[in-house]
C-alpha atoms as a PDB file:
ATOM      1  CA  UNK A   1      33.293 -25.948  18.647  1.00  0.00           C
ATOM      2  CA  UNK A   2      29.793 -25.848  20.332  1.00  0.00           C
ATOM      3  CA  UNK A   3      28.030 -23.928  23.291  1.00  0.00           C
ATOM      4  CA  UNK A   4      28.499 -27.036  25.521  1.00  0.00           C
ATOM      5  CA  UNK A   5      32.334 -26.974  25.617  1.00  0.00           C
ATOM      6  CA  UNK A   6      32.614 -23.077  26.090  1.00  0.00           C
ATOM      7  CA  UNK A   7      30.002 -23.654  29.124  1.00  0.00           C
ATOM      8  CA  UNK A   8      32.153 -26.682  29.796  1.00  0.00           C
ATOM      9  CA  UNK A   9      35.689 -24.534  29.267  1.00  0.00           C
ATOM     10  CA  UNK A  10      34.519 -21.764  31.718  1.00  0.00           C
ATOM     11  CA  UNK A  11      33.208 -23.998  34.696  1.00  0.00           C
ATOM     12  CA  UNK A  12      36.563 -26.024  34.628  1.00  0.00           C
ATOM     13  CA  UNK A  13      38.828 -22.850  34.796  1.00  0.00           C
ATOM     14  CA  UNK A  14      36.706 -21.732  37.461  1.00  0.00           C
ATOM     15  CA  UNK A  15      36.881 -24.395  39.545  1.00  0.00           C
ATOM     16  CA  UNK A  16      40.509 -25.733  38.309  1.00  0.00           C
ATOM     17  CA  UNK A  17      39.304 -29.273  38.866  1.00  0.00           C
ATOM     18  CA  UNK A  18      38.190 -31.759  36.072  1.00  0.00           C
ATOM     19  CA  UNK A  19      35.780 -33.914  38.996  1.00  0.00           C
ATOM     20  CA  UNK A  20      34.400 -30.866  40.225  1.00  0.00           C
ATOM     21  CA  UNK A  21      33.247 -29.374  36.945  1.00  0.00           C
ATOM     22  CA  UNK A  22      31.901 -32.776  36.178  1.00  0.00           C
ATOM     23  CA  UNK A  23      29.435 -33.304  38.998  1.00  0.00           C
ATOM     24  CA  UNK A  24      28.673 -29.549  38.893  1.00  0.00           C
ATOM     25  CA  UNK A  25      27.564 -29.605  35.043  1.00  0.00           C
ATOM     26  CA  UNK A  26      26.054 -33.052  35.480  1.00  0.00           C
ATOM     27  CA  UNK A  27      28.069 -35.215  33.375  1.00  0.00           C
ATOM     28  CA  UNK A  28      30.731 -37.663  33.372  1.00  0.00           C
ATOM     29  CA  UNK A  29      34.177 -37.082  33.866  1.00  0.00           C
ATOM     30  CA  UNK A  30      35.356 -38.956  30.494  1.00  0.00           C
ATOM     31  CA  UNK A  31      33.287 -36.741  28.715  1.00  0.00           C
ATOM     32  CA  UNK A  32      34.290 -33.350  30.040  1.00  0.00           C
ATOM     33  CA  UNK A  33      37.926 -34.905  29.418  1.00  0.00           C
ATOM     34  CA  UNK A  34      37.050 -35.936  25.770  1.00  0.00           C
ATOM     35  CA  UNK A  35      34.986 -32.629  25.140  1.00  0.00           C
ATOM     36  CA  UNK A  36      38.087 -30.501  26.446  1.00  0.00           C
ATOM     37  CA  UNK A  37      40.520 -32.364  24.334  1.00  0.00           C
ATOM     38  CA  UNK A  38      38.106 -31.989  21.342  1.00  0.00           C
ATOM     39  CA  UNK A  39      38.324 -27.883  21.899  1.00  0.00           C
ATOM     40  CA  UNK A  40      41.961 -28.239  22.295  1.00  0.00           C
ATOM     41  CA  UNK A  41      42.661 -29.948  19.119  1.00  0.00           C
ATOM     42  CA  UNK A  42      40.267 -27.688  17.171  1.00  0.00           C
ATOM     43  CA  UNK A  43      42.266 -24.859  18.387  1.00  0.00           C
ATOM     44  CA  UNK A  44      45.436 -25.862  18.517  1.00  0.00           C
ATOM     45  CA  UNK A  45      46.535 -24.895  21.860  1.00  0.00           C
ATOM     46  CA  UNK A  46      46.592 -26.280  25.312  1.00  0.00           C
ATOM     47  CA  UNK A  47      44.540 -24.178  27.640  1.00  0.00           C
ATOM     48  CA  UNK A  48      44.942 -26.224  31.487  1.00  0.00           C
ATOM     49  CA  UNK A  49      48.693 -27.618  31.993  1.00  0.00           C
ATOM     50  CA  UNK A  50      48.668 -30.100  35.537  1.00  0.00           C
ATOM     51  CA  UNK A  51      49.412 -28.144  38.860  1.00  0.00           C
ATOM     52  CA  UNK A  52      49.352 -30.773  41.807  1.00  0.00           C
ATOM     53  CA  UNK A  53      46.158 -33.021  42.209  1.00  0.00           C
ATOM     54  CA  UNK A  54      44.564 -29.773  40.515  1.00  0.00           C
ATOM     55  CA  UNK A  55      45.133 -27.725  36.978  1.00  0.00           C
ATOM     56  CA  UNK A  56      45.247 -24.543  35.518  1.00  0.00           C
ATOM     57  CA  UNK A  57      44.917 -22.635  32.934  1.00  0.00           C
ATOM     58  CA  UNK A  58      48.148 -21.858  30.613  1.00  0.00           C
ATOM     59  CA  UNK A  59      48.533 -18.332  29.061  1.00  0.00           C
ATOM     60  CA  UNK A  60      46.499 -19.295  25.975  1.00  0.00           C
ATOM     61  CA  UNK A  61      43.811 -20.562  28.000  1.00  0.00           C
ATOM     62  CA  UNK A  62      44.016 -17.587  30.557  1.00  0.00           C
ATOM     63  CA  UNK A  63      43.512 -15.133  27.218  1.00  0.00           C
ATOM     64  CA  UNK A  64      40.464 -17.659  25.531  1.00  0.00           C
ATOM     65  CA  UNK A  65      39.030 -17.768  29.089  1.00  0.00           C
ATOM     66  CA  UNK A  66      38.137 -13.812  28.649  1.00  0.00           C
ATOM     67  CA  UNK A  67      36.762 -13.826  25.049  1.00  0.00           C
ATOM     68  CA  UNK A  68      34.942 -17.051  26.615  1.00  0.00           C
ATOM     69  CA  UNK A  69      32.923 -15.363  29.203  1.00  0.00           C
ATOM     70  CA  UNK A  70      32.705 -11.772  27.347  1.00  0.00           C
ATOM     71  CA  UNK A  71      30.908 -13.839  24.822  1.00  0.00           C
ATOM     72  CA  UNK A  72      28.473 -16.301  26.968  1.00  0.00           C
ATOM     73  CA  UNK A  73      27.765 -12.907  29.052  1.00  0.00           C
ATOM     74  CA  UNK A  74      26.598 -11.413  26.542  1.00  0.00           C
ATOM     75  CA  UNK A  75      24.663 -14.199  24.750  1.00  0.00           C
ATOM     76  CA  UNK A  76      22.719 -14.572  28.486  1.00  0.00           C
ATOM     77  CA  UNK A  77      21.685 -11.113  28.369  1.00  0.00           C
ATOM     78  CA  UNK A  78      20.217 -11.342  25.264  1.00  0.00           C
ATOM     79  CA  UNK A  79      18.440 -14.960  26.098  1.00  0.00           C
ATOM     80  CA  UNK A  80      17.316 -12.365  29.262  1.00  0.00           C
ATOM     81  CA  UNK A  81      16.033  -9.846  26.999  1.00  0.00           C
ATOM     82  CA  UNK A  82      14.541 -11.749  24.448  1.00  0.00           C
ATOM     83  CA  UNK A  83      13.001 -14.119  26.970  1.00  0.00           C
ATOM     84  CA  UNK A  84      11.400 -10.914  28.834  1.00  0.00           C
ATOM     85  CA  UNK A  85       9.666  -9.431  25.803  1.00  0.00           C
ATOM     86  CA  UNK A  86       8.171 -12.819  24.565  1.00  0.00           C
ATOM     87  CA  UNK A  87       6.453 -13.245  28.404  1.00  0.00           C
ATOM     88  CA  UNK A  88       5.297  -9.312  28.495  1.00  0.00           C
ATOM     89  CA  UNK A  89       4.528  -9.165  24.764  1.00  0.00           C
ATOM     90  CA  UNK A  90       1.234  -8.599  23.051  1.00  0.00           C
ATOM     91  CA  UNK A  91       0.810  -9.194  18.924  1.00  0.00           C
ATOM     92  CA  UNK A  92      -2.034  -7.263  17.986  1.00  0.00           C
ATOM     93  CA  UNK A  93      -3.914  -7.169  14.440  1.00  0.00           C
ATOM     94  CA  UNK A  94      -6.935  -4.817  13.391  1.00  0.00           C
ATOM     95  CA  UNK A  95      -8.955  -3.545  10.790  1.00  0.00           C
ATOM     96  CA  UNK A  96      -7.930  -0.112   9.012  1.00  0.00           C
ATOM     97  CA  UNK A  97     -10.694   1.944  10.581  1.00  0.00           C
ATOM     98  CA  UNK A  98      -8.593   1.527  13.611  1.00  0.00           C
ATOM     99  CA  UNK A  99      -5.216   2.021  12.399  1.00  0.00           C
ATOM    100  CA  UNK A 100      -5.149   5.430  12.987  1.00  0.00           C
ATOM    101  CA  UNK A 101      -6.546   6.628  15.952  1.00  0.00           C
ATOM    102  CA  UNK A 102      -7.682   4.098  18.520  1.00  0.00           C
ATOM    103  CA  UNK A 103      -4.742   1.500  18.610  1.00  0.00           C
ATOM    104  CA  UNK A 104      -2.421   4.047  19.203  1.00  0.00           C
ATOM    105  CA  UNK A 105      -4.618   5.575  21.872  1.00  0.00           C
ATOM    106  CA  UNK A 106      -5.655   2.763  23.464  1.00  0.00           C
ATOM    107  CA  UNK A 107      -1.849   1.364  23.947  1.00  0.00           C
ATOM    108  CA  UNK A 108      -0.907   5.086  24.673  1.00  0.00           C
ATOM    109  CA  UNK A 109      -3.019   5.011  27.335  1.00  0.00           C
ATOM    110  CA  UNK A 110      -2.677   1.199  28.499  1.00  0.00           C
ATOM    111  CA  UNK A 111       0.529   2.334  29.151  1.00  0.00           C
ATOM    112  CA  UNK A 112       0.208   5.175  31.107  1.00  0.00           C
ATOM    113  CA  UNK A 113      -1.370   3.245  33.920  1.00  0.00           C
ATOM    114  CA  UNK A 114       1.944   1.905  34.436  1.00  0.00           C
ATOM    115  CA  UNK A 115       2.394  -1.508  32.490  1.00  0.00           C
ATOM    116  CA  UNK A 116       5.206  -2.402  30.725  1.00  0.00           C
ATOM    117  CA  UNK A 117       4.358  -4.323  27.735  1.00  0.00           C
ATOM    118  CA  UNK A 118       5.921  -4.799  24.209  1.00  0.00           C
ATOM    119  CA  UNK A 119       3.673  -4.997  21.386  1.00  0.00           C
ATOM    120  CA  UNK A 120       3.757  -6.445  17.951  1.00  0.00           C
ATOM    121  CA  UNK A 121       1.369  -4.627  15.508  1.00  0.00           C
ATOM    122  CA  UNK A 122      -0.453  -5.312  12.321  1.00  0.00           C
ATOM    123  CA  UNK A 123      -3.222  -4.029   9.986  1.00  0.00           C
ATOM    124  CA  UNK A 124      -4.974  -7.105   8.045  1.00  0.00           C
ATOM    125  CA  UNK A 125      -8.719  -8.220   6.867  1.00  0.00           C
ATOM    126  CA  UNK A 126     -10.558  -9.652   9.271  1.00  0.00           C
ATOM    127  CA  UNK A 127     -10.342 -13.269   7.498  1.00  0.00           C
ATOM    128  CA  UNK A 128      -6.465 -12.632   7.951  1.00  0.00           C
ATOM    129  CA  UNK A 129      -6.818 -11.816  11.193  1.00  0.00           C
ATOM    130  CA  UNK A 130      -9.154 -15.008  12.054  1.00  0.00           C
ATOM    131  CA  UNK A 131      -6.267 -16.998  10.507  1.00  0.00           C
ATOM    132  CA  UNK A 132      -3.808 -15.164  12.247  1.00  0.00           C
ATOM    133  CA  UNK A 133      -5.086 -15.874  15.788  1.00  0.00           C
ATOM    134  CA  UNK A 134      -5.781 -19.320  15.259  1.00  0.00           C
ATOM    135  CA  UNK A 135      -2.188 -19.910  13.996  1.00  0.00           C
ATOM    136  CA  UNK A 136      -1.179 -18.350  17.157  1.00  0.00           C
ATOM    137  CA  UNK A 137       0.505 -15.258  14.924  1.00  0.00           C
ATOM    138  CA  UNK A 138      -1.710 -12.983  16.861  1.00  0.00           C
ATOM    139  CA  UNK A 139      -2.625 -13.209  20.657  1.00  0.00           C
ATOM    140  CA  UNK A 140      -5.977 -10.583  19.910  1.00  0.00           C
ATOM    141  CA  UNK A 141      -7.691  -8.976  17.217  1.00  0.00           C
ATOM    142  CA  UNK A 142      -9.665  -5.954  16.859  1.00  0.00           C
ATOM    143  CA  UNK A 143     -12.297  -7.119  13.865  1.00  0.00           C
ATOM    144  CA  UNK A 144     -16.140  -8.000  12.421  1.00  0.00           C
ATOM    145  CA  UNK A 145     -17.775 -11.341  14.174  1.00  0.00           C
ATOM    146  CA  UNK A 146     -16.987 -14.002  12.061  1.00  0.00           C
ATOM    147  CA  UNK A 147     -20.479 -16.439  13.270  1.00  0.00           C
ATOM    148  CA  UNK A 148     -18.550 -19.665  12.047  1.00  0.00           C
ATOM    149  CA  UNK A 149     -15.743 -19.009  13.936  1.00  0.00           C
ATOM    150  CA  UNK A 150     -16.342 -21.502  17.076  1.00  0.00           C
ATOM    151  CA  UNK A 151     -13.943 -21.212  18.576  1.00  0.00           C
ATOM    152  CA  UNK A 152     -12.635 -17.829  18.867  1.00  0.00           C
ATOM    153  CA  UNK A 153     -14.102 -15.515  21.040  1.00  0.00           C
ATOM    154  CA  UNK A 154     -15.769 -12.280  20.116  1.00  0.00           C
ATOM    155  CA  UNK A 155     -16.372  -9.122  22.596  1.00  0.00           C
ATOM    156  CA  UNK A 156     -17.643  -5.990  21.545  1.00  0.00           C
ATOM    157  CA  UNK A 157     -15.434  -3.247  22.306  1.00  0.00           C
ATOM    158  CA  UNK A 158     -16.763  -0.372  19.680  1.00  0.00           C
ATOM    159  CA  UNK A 159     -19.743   0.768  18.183  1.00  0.00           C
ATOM    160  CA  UNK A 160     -18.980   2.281  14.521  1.00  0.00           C
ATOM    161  CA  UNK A 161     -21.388   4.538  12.742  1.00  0.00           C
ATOM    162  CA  UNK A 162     -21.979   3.695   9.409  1.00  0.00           C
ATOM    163  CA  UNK A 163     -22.439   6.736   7.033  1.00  0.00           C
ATOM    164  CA  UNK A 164     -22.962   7.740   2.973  1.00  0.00           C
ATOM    165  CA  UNK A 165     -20.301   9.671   1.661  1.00  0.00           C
ATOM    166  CA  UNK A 166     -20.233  11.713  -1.554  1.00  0.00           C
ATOM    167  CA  UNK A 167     -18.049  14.268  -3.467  1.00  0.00           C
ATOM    168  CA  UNK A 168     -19.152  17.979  -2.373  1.00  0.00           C
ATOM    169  CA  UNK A 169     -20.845  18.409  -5.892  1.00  0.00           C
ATOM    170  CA  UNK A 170     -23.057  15.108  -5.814  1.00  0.00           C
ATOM    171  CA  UNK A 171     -26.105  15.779  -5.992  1.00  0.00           C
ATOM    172  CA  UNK A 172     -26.992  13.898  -2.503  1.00  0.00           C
ATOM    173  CA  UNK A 173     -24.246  16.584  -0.996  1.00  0.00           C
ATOM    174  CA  UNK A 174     -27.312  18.718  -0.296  1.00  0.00           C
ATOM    175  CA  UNK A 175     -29.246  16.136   2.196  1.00  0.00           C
ATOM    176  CA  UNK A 176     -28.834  15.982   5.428  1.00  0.00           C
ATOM    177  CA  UNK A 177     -30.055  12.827   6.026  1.00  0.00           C
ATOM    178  CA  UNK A 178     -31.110   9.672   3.427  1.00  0.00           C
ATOM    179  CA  UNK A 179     -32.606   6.371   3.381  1.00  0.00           C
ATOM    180  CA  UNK A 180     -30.945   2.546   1.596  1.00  0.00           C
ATOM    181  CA  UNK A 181     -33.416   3.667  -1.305  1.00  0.00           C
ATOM    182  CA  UNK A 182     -31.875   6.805  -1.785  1.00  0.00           C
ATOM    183  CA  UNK A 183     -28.616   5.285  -2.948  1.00  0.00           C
ATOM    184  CA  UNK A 184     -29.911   3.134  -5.916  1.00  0.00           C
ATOM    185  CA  UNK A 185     -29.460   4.482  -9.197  1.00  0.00           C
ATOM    186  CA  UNK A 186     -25.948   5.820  -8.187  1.00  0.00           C
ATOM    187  CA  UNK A 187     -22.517   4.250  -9.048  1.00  0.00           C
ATOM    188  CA  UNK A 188     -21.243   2.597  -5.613  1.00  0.00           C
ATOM    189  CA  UNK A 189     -17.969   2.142  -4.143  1.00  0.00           C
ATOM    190  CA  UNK A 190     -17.557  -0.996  -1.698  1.00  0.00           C
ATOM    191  CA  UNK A 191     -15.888  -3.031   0.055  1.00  0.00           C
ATOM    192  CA  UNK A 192     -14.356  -6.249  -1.390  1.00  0.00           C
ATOM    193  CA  UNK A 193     -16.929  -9.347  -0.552  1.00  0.00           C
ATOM    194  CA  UNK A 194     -14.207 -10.937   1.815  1.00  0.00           C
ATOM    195  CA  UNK A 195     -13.615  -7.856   4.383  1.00  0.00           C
ATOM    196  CA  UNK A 196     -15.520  -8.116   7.686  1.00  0.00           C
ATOM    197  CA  UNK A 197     -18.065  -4.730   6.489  1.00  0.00           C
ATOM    198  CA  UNK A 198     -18.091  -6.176   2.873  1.00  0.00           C
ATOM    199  CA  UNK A 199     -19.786  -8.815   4.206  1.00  0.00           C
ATOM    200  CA  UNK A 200     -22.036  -6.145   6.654  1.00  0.00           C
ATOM    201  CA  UNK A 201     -23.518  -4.578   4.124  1.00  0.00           C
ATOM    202  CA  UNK A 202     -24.140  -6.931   1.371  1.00  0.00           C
ATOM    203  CA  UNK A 203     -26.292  -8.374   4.430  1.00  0.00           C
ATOM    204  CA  UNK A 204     -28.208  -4.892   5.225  1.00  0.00           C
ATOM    205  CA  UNK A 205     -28.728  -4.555   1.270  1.00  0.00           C
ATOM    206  CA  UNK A 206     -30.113  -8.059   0.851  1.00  0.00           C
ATOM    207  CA  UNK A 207     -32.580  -7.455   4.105  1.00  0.00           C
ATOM    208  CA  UNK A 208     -33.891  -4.293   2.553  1.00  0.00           C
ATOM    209  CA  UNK A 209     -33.703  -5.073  -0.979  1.00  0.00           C
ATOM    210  CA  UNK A 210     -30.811  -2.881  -2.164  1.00  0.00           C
ATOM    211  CA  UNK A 211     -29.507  -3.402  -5.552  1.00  0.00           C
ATOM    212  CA  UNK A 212     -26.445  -1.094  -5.605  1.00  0.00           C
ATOM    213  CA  UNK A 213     -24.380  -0.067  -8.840  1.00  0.00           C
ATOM    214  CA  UNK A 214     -21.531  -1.344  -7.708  1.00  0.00           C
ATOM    215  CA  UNK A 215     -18.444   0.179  -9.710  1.00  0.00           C
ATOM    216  CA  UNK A 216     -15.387  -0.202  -7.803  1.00  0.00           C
ATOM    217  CA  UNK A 217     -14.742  -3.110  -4.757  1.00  0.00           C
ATOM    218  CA  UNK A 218     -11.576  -1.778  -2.327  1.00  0.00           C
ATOM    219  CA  UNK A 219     -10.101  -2.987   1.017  1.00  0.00           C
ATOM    220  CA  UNK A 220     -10.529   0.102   3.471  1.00  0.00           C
ATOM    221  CA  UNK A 221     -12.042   3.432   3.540  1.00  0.00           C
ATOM    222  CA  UNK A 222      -8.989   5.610   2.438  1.00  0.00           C
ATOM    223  CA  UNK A 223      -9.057   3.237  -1.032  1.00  0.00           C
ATOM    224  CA  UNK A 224     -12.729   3.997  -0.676  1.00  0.00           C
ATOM    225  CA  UNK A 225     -12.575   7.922  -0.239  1.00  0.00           C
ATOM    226  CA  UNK A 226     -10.160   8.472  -2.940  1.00  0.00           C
ATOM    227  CA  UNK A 227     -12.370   7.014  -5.100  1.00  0.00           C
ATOM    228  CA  UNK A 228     -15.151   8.852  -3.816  1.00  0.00           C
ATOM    229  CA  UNK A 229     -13.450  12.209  -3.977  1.00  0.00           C
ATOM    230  CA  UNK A 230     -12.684  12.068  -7.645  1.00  0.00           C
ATOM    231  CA  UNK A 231     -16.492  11.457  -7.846  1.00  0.00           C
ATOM    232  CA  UNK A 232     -16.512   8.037  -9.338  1.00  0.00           C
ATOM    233  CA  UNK A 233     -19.506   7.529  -7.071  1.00  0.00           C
ATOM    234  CA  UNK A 234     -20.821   6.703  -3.766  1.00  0.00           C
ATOM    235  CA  UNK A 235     -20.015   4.358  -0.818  1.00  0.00           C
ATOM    236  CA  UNK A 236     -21.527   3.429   2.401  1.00  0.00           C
ATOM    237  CA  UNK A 237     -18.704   3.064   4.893  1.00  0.00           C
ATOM    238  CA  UNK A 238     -17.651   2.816   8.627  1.00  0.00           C
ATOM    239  CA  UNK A 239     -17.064   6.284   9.950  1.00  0.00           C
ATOM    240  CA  UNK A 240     -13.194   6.739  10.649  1.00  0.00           C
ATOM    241  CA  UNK A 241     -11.539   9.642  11.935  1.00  0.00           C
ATOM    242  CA  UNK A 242      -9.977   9.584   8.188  1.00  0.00           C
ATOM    243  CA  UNK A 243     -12.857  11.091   6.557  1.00  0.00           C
ATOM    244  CA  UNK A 244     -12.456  14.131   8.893  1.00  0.00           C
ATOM    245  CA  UNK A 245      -9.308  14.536   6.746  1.00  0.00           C
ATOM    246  CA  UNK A 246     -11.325  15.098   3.414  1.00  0.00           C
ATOM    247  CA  UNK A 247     -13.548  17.355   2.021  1.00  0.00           C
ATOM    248  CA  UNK A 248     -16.069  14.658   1.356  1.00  0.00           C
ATOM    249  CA  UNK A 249     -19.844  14.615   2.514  1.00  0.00           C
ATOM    250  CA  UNK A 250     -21.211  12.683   5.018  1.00  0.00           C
ATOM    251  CA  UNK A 251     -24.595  12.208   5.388  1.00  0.00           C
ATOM    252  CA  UNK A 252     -26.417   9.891   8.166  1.00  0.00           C
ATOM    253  CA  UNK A 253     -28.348   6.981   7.396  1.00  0.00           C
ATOM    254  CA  UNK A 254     -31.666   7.008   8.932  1.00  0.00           C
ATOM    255  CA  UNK A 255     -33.445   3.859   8.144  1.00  0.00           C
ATOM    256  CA  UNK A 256     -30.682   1.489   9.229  1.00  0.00           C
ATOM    257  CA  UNK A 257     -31.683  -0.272  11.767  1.00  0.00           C
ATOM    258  CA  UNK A 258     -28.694  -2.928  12.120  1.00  0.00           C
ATOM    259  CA  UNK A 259     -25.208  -1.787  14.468  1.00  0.00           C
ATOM    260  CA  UNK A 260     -22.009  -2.171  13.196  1.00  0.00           C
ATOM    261  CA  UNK A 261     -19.556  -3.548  16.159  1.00  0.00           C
ATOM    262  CA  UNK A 262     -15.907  -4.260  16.114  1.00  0.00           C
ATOM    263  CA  UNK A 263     -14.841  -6.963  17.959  1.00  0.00           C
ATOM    264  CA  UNK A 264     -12.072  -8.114  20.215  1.00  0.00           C
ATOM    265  CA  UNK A 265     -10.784 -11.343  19.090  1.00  0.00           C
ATOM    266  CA  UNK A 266      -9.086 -13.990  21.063  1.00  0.00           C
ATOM    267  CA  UNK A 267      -8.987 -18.013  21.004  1.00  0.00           C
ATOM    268  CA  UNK A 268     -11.721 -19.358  23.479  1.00  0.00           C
ATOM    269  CA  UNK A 269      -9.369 -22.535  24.389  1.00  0.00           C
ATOM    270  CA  UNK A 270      -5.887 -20.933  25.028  1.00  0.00           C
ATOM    271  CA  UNK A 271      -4.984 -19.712  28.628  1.00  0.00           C
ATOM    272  CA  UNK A 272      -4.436 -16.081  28.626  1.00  0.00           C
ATOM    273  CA  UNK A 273      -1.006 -14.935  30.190  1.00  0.00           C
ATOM    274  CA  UNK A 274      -1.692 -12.326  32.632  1.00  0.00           C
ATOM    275  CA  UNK A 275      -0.558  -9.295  30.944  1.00  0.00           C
ATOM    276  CA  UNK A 276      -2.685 -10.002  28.319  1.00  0.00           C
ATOM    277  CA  UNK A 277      -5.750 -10.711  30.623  1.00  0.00           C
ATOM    278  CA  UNK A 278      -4.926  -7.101  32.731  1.00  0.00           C
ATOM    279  CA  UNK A 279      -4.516  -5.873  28.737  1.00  0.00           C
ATOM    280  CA  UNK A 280      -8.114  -7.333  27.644  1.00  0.00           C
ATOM    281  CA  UNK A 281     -10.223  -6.232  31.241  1.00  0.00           C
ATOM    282  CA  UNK A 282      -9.091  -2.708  29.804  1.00  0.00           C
ATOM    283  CA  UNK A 283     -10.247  -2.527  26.021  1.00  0.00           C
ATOM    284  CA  UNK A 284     -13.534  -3.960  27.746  1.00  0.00           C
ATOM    285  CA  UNK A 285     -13.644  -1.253  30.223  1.00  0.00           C
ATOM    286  CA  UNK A 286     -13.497   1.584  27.060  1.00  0.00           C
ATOM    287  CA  UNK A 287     -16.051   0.618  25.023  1.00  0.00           C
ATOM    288  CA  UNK A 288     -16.408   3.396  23.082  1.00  0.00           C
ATOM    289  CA  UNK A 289     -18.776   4.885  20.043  1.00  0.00           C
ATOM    290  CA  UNK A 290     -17.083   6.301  17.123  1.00  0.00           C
END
């Protein structure tokens, strides 16, 4: 038994003529005969008995003729449903400093100006992200410029501070403000080489001539400030409202000159349903600073 002969089951009943049904589905009348005697013998039953030039249904046929169109009805609805979230759907990935705070925010309040949109949501790297976009997993990103990636395109939709932080007894705790020198000498926390500000800073300490004690390599800041708060040293990170959380110490930078930005990501080459477009003119229109 297939979809085809329950589609083909229902119109015939309907119209209680085999020629009818035929030119109405689109198909010949020997095989709407052959496909009806195939559902027949599978079921054991004969569901249209002659009446005239016409048919109709017998009693087993009026009975499987019920459980036939409860069943298709509700198999179209969900075609309908699943059809409507896949054309109003956004899949979104971002970096952890995000994950918090701004994505929710930002849908929270795409939202409230009256769209109805279903998104898909996901915290990776930014090299998983890159991947994910151009295997069409993700429709945007929220991540670091990656410079080789040609053929994504990269707007700038936040500015992140980046701060020291230190446990409340380091001896840096004290300082208001420090310079790259100041954190030489001192076990460092990082990030691992392949994240999009593990890559940021390696290039700020190789412009200034930073050679870092580098201890510990982690994925996000919350790996990062645990680390840091049972004082296994210091780390450089993007500020995130996470650190507002903790008792740690954060102290501005005041020689770096370079901006950290975070990125929307989308491929340059793919046309851009119109939900998503409405969706992208927004992030661009909140820029923000955190």
């Amino acid at each position: 038994m297939n979809l085809n002969q329950l589609y083909y089951f229902k119109t015939i009943a309907r119209l209680e003529h085999f020629r009818l049904a035929a030119e109405k589905l689109n198909i010949s009348q020997p095989s709407l005969s052959t496909a009806m005697a195939n559902l027949e013998e599978e079921l054991s039953v004969v569901l249209f008995e002659k009446d005239g030039r016409n048919i109709k249904l017998t009693n087993s046929g009026k009975i499987f003729l019920k459980y036939v169109e409860n069943s298709l009805a509700v198999l179209e609805e969900g075609i309908e449903k699943v059809t409507n979230i896949k054309k109003s759907s956004i899949a979104i990935a971002y970096v952890f400093p995000l994950s918090t705070e701004y994505i929710p925010k930002l849908i929270k309040n795409f939202m409230n100006t009256g769209k109805e949109v279903e998104f898909s949501l996901k915290q990776e790297l930014t090299s998983e992200i890159m991947n994910g976009i151009k295997n069409l997993k993700y429709d945007l990103g929220f991540c670091s410029k990656v410079e080789s990636e040609k053929d994504i395109v990269f707007e700038p939709v936040i500015e992140q501070e980046i701060v020291l932080i230190v446990h409340k007894n380091h001896l840096l705790a004290k300082k208001k403000e420090v310079n790259l020198k100041n954190i030489e000498g001192y076990d460092f926390i990082t990030y691992i080489k392949d994240s999009g500000l593990g890559q940021f800073l390696n290039h700020i300490f190789k412009n200034n001539k930073i050679n870092p004690k580098i201890k510990f390599e982690c994925e996000n800041e919350q790996e990062i400030a645990g680390l840091v708060s049972q004082d296994f040293g210091i780390a450089v990170v993007g500020k995130t409202p996470l650190l507002e959380h903790t008792d740690l110490v954060q102290i501005k930078i005041k020689d770096l000159k370079e901006k950290r930005y975070i990125y929307l990501a989308y491929l340059k080459n793919k046309p851009l349903k119109p939900h998503i477009r409405k969706f992208i003119e927004y992030v661009k229109k909140n820029f923000i600073f955190v």
